[in-house]
C-alpha atoms as a PDB file:
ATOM      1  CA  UNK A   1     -15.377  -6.314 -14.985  1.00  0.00           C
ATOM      2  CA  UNK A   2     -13.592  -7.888 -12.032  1.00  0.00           C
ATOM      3  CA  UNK A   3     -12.749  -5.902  -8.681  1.00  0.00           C
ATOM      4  CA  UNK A   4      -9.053  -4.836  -7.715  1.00  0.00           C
ATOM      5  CA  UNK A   5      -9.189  -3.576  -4.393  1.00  0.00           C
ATOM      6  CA  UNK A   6      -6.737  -1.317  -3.052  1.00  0.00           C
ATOM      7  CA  UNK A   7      -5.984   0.141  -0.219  1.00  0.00           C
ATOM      8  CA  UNK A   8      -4.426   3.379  -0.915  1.00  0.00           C
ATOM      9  CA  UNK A   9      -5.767   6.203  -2.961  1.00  0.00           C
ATOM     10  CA  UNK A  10      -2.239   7.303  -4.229  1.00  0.00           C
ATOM     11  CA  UNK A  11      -2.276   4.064  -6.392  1.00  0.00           C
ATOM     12  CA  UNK A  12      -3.895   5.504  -9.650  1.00  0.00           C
ATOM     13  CA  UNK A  13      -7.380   3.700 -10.619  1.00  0.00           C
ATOM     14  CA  UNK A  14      -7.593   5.062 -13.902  1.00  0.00           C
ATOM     15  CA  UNK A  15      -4.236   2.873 -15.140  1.00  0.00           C
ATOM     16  CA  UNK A  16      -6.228  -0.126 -13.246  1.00  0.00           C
ATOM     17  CA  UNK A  17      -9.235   0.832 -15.399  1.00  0.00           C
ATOM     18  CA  UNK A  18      -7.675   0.846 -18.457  1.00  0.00           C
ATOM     19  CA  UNK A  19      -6.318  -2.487 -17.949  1.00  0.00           C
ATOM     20  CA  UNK A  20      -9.525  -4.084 -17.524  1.00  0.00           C
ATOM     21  CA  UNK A  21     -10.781  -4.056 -14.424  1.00  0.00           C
ATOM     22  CA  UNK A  22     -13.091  -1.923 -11.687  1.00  0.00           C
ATOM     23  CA  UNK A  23     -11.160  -0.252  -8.900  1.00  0.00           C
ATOM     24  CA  UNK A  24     -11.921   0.165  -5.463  1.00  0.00           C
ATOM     25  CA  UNK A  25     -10.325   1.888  -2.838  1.00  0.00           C
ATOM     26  CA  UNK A  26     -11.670   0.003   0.528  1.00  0.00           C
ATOM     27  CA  UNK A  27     -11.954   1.994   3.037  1.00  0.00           C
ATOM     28  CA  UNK A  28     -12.906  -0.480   6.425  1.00  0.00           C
ATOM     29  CA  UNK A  29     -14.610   0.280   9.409  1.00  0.00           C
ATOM     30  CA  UNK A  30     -15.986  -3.434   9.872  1.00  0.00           C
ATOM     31  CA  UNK A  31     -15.755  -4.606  13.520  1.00  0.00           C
ATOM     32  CA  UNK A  32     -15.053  -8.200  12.189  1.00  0.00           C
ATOM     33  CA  UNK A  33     -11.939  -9.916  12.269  1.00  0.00           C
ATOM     34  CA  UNK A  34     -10.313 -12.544  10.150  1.00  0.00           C
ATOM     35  CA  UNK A  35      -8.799 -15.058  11.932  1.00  0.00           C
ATOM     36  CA  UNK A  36      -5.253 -14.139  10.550  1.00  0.00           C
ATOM     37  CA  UNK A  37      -5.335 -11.119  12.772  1.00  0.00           C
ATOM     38  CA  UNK A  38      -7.644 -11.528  15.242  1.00  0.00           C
ATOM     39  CA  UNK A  39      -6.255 -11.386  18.858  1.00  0.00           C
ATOM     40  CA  UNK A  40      -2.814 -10.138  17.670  1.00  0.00           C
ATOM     41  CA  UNK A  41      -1.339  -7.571  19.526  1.00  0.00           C
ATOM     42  CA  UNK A  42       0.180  -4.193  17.804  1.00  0.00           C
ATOM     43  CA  UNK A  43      -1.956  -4.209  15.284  1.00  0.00           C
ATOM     44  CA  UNK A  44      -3.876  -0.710  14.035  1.00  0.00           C
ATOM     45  CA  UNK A  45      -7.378  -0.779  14.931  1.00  0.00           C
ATOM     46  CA  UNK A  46      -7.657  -0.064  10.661  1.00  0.00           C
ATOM     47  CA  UNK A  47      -5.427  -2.537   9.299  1.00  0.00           C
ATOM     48  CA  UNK A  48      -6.959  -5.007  11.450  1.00  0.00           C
ATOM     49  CA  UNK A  49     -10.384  -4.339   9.990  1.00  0.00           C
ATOM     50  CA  UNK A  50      -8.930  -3.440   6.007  1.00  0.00           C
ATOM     51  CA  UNK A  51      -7.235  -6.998   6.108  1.00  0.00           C
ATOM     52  CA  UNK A  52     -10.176  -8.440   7.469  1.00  0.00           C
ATOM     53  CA  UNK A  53     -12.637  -7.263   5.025  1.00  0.00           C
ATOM     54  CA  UNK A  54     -10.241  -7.530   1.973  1.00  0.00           C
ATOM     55  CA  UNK A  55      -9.943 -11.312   2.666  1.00  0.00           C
ATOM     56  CA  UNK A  56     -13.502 -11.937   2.907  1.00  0.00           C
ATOM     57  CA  UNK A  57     -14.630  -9.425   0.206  1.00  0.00           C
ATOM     58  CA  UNK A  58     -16.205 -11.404  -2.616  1.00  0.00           C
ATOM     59  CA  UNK A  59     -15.448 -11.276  -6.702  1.00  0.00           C
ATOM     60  CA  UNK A  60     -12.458  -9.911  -6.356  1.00  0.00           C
ATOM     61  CA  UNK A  61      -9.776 -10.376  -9.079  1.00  0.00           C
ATOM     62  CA  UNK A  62      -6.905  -8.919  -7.339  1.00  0.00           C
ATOM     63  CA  UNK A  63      -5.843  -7.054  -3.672  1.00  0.00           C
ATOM     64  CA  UNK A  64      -3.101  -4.023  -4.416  1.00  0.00           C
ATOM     65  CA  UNK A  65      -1.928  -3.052  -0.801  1.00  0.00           C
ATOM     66  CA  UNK A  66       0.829   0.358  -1.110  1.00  0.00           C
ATOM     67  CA  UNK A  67       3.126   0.954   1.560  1.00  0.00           C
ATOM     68  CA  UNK A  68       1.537   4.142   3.159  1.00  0.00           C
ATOM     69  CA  UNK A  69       2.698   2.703   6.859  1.00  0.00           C
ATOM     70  CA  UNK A  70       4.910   0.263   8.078  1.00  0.00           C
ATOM     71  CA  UNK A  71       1.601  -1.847   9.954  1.00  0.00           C
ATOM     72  CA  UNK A  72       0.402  -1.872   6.108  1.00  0.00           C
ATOM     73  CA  UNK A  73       3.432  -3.015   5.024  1.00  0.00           C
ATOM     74  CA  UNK A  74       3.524  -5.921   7.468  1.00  0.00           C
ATOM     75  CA  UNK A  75       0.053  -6.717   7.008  1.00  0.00           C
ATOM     76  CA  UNK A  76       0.702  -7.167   3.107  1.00  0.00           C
ATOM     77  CA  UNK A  77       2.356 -10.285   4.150  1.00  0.00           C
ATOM     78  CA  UNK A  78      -0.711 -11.425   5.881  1.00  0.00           C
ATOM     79  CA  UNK A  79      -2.540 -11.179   2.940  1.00  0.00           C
ATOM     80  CA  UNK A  80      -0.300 -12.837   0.408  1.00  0.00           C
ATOM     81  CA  UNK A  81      -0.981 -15.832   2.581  1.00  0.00           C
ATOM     82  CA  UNK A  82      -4.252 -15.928   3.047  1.00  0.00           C
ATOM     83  CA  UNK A  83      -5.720 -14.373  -0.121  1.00  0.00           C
ATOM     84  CA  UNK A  84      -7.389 -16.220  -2.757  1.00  0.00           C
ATOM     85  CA  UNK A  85      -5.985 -13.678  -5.382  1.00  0.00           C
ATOM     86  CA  UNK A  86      -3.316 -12.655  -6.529  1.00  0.00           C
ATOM     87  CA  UNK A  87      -1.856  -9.566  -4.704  1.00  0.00           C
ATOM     88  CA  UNK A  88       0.396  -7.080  -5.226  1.00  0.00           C
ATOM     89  CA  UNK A  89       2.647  -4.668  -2.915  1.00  0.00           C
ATOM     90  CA  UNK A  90       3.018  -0.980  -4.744  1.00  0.00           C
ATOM     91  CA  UNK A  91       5.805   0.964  -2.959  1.00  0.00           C
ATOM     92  CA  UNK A  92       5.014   4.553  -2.369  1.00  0.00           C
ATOM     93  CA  UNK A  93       8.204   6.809  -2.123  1.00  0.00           C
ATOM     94  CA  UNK A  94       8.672   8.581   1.024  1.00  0.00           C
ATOM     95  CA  UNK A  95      10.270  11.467  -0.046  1.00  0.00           C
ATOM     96  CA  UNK A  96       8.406  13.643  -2.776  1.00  0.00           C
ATOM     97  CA  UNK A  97      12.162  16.052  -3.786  1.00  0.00           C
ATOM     98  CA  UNK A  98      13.630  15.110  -6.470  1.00  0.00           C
ATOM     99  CA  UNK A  99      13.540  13.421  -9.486  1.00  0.00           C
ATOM    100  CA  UNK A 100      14.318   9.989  -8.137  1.00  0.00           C
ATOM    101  CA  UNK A 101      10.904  10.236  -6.213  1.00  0.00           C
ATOM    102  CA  UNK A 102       9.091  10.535  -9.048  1.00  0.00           C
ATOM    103  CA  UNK A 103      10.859   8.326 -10.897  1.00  0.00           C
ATOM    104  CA  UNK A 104      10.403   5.469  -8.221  1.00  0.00           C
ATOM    105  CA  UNK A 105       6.769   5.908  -8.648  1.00  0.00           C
ATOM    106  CA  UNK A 106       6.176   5.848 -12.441  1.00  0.00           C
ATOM    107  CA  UNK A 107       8.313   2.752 -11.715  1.00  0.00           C
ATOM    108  CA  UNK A 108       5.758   1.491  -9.804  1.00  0.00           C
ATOM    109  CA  UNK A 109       2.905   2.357 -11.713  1.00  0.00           C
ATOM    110  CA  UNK A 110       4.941   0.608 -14.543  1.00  0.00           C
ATOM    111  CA  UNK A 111       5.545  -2.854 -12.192  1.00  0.00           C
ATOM    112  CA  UNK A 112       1.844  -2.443 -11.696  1.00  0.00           C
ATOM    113  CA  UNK A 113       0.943  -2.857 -14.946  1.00  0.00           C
ATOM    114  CA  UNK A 114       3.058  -5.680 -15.695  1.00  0.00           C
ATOM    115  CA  UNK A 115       1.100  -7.131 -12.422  1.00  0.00           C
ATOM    116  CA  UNK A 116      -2.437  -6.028 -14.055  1.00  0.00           C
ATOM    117  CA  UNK A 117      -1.172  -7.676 -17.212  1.00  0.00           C
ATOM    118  CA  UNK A 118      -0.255 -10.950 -16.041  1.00  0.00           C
ATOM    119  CA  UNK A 119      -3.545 -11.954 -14.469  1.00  0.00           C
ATOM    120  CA  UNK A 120      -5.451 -11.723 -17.320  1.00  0.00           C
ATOM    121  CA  UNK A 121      -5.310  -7.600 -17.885  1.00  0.00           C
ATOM    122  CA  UNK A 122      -5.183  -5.615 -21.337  1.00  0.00           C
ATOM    123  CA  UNK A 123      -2.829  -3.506 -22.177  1.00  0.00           C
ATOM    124  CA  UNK A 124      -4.181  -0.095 -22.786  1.00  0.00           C
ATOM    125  CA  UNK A 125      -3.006   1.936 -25.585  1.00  0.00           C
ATOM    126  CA  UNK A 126      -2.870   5.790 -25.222  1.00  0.00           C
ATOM    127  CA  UNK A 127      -6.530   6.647 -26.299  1.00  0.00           C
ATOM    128  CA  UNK A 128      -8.108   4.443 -23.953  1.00  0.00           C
ATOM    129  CA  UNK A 129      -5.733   5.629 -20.837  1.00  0.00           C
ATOM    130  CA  UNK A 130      -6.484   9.338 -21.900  1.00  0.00           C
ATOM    131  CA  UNK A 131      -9.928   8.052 -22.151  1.00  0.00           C
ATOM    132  CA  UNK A 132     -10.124   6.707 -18.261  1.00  0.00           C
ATOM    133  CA  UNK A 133      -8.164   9.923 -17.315  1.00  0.00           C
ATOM    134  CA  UNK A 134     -10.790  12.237 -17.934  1.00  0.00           C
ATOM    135  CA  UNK A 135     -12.430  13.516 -14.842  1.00  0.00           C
ATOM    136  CA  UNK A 136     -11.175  11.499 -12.404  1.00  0.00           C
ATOM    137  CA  UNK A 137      -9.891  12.292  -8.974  1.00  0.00           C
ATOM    138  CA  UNK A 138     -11.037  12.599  -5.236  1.00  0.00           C
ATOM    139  CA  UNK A 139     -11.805  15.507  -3.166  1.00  0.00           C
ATOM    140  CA  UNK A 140     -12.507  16.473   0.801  1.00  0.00           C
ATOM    141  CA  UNK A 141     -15.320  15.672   1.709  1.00  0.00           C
ATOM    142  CA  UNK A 142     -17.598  18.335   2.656  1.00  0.00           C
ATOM    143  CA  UNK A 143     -20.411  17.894   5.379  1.00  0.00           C
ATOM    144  CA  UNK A 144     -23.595  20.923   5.984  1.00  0.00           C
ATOM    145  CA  UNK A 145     -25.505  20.769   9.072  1.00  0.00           C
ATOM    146  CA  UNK A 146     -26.082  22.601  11.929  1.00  0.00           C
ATOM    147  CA  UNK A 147     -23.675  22.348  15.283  1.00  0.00           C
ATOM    148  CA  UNK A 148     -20.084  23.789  16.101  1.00  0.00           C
ATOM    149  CA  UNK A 149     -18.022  23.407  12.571  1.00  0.00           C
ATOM    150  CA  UNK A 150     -14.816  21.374  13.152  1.00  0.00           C
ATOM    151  CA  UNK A 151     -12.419  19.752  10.744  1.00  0.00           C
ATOM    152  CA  UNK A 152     -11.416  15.910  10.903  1.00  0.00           C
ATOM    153  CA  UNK A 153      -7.931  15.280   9.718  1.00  0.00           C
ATOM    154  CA  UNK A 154      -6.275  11.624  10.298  1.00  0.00           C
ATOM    155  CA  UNK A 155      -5.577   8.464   8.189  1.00  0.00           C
ATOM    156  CA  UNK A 156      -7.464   7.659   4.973  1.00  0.00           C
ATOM    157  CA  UNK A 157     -10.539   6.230   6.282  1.00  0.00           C
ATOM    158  CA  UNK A 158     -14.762   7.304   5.647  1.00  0.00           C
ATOM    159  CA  UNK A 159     -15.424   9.392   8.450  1.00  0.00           C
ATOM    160  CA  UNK A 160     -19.175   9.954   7.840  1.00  0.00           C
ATOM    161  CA  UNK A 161     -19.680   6.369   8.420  1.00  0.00           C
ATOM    162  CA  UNK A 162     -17.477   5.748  11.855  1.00  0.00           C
ATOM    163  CA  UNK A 163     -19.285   5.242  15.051  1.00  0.00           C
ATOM    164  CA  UNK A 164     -17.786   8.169  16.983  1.00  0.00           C
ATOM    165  CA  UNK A 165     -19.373  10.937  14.510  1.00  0.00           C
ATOM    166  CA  UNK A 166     -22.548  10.202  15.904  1.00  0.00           C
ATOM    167  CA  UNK A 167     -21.294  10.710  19.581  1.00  0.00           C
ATOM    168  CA  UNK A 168     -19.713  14.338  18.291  1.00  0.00           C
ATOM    169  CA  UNK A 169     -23.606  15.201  16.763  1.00  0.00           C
ATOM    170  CA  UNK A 170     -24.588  14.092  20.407  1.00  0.00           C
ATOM    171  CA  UNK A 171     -22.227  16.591  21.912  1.00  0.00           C
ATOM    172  CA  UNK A 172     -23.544  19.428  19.357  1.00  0.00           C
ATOM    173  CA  UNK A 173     -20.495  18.855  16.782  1.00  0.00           C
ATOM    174  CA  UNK A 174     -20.174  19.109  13.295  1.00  0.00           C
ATOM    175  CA  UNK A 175     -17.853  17.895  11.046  1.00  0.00           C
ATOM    176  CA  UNK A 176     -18.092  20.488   8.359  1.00  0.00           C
ATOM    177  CA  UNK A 177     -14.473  19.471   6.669  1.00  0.00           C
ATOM    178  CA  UNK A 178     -13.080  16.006   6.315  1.00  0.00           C
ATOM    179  CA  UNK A 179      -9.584  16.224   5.797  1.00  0.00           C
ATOM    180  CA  UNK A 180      -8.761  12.494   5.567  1.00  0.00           C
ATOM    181  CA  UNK A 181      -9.042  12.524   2.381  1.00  0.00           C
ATOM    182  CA  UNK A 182      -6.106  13.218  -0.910  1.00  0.00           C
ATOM    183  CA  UNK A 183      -6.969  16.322  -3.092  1.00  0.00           C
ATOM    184  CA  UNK A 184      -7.634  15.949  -6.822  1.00  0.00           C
ATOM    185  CA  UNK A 185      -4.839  15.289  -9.014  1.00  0.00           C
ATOM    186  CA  UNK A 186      -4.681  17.995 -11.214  1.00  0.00           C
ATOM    187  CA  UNK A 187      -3.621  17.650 -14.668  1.00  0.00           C
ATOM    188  CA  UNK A 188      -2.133  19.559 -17.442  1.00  0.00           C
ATOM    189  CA  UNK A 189      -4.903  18.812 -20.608  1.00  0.00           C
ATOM    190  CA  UNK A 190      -1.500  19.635 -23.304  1.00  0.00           C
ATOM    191  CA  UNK A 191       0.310  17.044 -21.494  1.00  0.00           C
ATOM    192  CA  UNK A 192      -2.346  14.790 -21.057  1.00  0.00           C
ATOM    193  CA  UNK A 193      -3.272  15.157 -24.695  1.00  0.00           C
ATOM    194  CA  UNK A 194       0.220  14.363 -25.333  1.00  0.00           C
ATOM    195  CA  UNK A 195       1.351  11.967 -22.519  1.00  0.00           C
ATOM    196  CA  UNK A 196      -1.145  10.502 -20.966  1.00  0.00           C
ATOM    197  CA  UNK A 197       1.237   7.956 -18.889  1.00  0.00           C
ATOM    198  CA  UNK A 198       3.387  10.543 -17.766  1.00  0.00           C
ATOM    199  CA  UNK A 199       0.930  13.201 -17.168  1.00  0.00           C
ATOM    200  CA  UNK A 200      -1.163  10.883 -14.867  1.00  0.00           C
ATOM    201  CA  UNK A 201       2.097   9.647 -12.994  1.00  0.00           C
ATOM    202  CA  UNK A 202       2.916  13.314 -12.460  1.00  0.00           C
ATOM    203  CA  UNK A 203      -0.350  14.107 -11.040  1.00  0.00           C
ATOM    204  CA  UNK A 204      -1.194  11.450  -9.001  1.00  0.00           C
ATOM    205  CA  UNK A 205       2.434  11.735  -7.727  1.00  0.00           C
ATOM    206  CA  UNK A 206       1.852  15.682  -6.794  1.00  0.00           C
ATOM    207  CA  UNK A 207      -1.814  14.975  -5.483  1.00  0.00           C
ATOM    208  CA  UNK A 208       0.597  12.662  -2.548  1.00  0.00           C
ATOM    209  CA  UNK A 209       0.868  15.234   0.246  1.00  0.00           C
ATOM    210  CA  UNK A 210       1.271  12.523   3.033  1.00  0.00           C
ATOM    211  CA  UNK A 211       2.356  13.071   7.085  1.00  0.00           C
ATOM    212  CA  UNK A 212       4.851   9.637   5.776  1.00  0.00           C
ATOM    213  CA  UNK A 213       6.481  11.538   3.488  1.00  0.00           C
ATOM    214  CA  UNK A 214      10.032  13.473   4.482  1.00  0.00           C
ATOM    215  CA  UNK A 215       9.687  16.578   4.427  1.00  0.00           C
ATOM    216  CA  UNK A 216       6.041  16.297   5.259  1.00  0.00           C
ATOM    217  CA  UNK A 217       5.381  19.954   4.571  1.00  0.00           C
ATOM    218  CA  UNK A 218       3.135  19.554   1.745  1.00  0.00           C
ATOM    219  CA  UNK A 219       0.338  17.708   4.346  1.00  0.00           C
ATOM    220  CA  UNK A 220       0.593  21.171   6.357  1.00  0.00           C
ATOM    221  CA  UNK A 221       0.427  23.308   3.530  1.00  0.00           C
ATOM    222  CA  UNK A 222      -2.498  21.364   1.640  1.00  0.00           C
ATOM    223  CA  UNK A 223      -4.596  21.635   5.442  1.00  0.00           C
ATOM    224  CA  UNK A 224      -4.077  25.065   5.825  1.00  0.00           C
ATOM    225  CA  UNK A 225      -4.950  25.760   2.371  1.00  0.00           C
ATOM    226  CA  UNK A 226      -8.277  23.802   3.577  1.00  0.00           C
ATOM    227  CA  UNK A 227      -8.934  25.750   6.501  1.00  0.00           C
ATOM    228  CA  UNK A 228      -8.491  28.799   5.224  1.00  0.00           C
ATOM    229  CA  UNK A 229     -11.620  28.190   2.767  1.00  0.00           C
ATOM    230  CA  UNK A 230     -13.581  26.379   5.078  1.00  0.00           C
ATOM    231  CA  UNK A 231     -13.452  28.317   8.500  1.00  0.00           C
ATOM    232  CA  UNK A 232     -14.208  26.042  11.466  1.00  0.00           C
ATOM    233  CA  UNK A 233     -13.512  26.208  15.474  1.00  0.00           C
ATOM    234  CA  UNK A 234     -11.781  23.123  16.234  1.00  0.00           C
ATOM    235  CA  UNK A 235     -10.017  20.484  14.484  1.00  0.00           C
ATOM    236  CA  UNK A 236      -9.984  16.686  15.596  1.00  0.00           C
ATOM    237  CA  UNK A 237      -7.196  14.295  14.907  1.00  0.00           C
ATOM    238  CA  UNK A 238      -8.943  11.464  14.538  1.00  0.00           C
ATOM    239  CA  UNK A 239      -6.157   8.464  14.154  1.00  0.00           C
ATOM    240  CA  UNK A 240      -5.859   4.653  15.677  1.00  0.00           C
ATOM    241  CA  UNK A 241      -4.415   2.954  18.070  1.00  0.00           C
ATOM    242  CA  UNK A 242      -0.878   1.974  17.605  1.00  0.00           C
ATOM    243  CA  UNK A 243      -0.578   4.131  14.673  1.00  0.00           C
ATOM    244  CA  UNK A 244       2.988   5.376  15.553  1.00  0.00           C
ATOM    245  CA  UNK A 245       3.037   7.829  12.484  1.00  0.00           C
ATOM    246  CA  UNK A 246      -0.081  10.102  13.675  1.00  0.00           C
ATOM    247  CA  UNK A 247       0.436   9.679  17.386  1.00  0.00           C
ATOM    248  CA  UNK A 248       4.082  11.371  16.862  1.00  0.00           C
ATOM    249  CA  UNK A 249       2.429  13.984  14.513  1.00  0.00           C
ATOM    250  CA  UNK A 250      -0.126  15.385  16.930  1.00  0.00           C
ATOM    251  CA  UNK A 251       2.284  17.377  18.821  1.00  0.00           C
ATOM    252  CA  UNK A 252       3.662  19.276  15.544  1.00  0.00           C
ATOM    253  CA  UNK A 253      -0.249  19.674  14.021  1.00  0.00           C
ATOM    254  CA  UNK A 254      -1.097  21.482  17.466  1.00  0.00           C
ATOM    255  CA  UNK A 255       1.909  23.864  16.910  1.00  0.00           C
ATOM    256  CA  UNK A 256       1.261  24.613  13.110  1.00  0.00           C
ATOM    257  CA  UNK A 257      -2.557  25.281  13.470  1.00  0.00           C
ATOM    258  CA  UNK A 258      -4.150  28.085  15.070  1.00  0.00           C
ATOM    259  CA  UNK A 259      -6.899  26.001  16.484  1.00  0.00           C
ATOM    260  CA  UNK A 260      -7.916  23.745  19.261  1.00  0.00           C
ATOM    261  CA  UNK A 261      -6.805  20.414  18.607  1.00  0.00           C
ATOM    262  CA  UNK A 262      -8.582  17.155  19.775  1.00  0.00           C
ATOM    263  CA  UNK A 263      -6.197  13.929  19.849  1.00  0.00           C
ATOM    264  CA  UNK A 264      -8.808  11.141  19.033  1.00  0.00           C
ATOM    265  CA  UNK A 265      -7.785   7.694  19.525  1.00  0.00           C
ATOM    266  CA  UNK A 266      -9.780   4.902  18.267  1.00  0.00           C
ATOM    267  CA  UNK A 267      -9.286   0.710  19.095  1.00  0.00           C
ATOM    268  CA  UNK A 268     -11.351  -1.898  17.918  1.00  0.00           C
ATOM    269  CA  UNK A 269     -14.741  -1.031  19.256  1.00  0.00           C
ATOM    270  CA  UNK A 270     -14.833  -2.503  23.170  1.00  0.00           C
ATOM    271  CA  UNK A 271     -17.630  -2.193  26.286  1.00  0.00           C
ATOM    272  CA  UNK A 272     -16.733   1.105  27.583  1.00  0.00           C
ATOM    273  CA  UNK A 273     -15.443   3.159  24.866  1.00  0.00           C
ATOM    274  CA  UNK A 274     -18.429   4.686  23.964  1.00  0.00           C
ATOM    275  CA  UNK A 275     -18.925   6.699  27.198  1.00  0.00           C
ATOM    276  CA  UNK A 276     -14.800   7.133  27.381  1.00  0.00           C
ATOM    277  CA  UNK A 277     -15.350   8.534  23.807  1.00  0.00           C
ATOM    278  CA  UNK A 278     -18.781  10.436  24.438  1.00  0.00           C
ATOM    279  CA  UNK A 279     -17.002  12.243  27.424  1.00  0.00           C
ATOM    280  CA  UNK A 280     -13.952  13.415  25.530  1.00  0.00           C
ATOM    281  CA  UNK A 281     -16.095  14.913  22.891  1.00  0.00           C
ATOM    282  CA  UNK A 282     -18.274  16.336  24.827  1.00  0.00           C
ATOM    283  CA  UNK A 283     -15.530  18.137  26.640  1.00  0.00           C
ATOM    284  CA  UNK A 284     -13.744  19.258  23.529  1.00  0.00           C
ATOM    285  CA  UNK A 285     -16.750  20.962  22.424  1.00  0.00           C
ATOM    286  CA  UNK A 286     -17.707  22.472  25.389  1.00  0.00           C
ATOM    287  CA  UNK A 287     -14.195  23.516  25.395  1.00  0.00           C
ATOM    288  CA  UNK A 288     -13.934  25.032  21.818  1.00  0.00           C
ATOM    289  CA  UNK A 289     -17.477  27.154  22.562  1.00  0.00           C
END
C-alpha cells in the first residue's frame, strides 16, 4: 500500500487505513534542509526539518499536514508547492467545549475522506473501519535506566532519538516519562460495534488534550495524571525555537507543577550548542539533586 504521511497524531490513521493506504505520522529530527526553507528566518527548528523530510521522503502517495500551530499552518503552503503529491490541510478545532468542536472535526475527518477518495482511495464500509479500529492508539513513552528520573513534556516530536538526550545521560539524567506524546483514544466497544465512524471521531477527538486548544486544561490535567503514576524529580520542557505557543506556556507549566522545571530550547543544530546545551543540563540536574 502507498504511504500518507502526516504530521499530526490527532488525524486518525485507522480511517486512512481503511481507505487504502499505510499511515505514518513523521516525526523529524533530520538536520537537512530543503531548499524551500532553508535560510528563512522565523521558522521552528521542527517545521523546518518535518517540511524538509516530507518533501524528500520517497513512495509517498499523499502529505496530510493538520493545523496544530500557526508555523504548521504556514508551512502547509510550502508544501502544496513543492510536493509531488497531492496534499491535504486537516483543520484541528481549537476549542474542545461544545458540540460544534466536535462537530468541526468529524467534519474534517469526513473532508478527509473525500480527499483519500479522490486520489485513488476505497471507500471503507463499516466492517472494515471497525476492522482497522481494533487496537489502535498511541501511548507515552516510557524509558528504564538508571540516573535522576525526569519527565520530557513539549511538542510532538521522538525524544529518544534527539541529540540533546544523550547530553542529559552525560549529566546523569534520565528521561523516565516522555510526555510529548497523545494518550490512547479510548473507545466505547457498544458504540464501536455500532458506530464505528462516530465512535472513532469521538475518541480520537477526546484523546486531543493540546496546550493550542482554549481552555487548555485538559493538557494539565492529562500531565498530572502522568506524574502522579510515574514519580520523577524534574520535568524538562523541551520545545523549539520560535515556537511562540510553548515559549508562552512555560511560565503557567512552572506554576501548575510541583516540580523543577527546565525551559529547553532547541534551533537547528549549530557549532556551539552542544556545550551551551551540555552546561544547562548539567546544571539542572545538579540543581534538582
Amino acid at each position: 500500500m502507498s504511504c500518507v504521511l502526516l504530521n499530526s497524531p490527532y488525524v486518525p490513521t485507522p480511517w486512512i487505513v481503511a481507505h487504502g493506504f499505510n499511515a505514518s505520522v513523521l516525526q523529524s529530527t533530520s538536520r537537512g534542509e530543503h531548499a524551500s526553507v532553508a535560510g528563512r528566518a522565523g521558522i521552528c527548528a521542527y517545521v523546518t526539518a518535518w517540511v524538509s523530510e516530507a518533501l524528500t521522503h520517497g513512495q509517498v502517495a499523499a502529505i496530510v499536514m493538520a493545523t496544530t500551530c500557526d508555523q504548521m499552518r504556514r508551512a502547509y503552503e510550502v508544501v502544496i508547492e513543492q510536493a509531488k503529491v497531492p496534499c491535504h490541510l486537516f483543520n484541528l478545532p481549537v476549542t474542545w467545549q461544545g458540540v460544534q468542536a466536535i462537530r468541526q472535526y468529524r467534519d474534517e475527518v469526513t473532508r478527509l475522506g473525500r480527499f483519500l477518495i479522490n486520489i485513488g482511495g476505497s471507500e471503507p464500509d463499516e466492517a472494515t473501519l471497525l476492522f482497522h479500529l481494533q487496537g489502535t492508539g498511541t501511548s507515552e513513552a516510557v524509558t528504564n535506566g538508571a540516573g535522576l528520573p525526569l519527565a520530557v513534556v513539549g511538542p510532538h516530536g521522538p525524544v529518544n532519538s534527539e541529540p540533546w538526550l544523550e547530553l542529559l545521560h552525560g549529566a546523569g539524567g534520565q528521561v523516565m516519562l516522555d510526555c510529548t506524546q497523545p494518550s490512547s483514544p479510548v473507545y466505547d466497544r457498544r458504540n464501536l460495534t455500532c458506530d464505528p465512524f462516530n465512535e472513532m471521531v469521538t475518541a480520537w477527538f477526546g484523546s486531543m488534550a493540546e496546550i493550542f486548544q482554549r481552555p487548555n486544561d485538559r493538557f494539565y490535567a492529562q500531565l498530572k495524571q502522568a506524574l502522579a503514576i510515574t514519580p520523577v524529580r524534574g520535568l524538562i520542557v523541551r520545545r523549539f525555537l520560535w515556537c511562540d505557543l510553548w515559549h508562552a506556556e512555560v511560565h503557567r507549566i512552572r506554576q501548575e507543577m510541583d516540580l523543577p522545571v527546565l525551559d529547553l530550547e532547541l534551533a537547528q543544530w549549530q557549532p556551539g550548542d552542544t556545550e551551551r546545551l551540555a552546561n544547562r543540563l548539567q546544571a539542572f540536574v545538579e540543581m534538582v539533586r
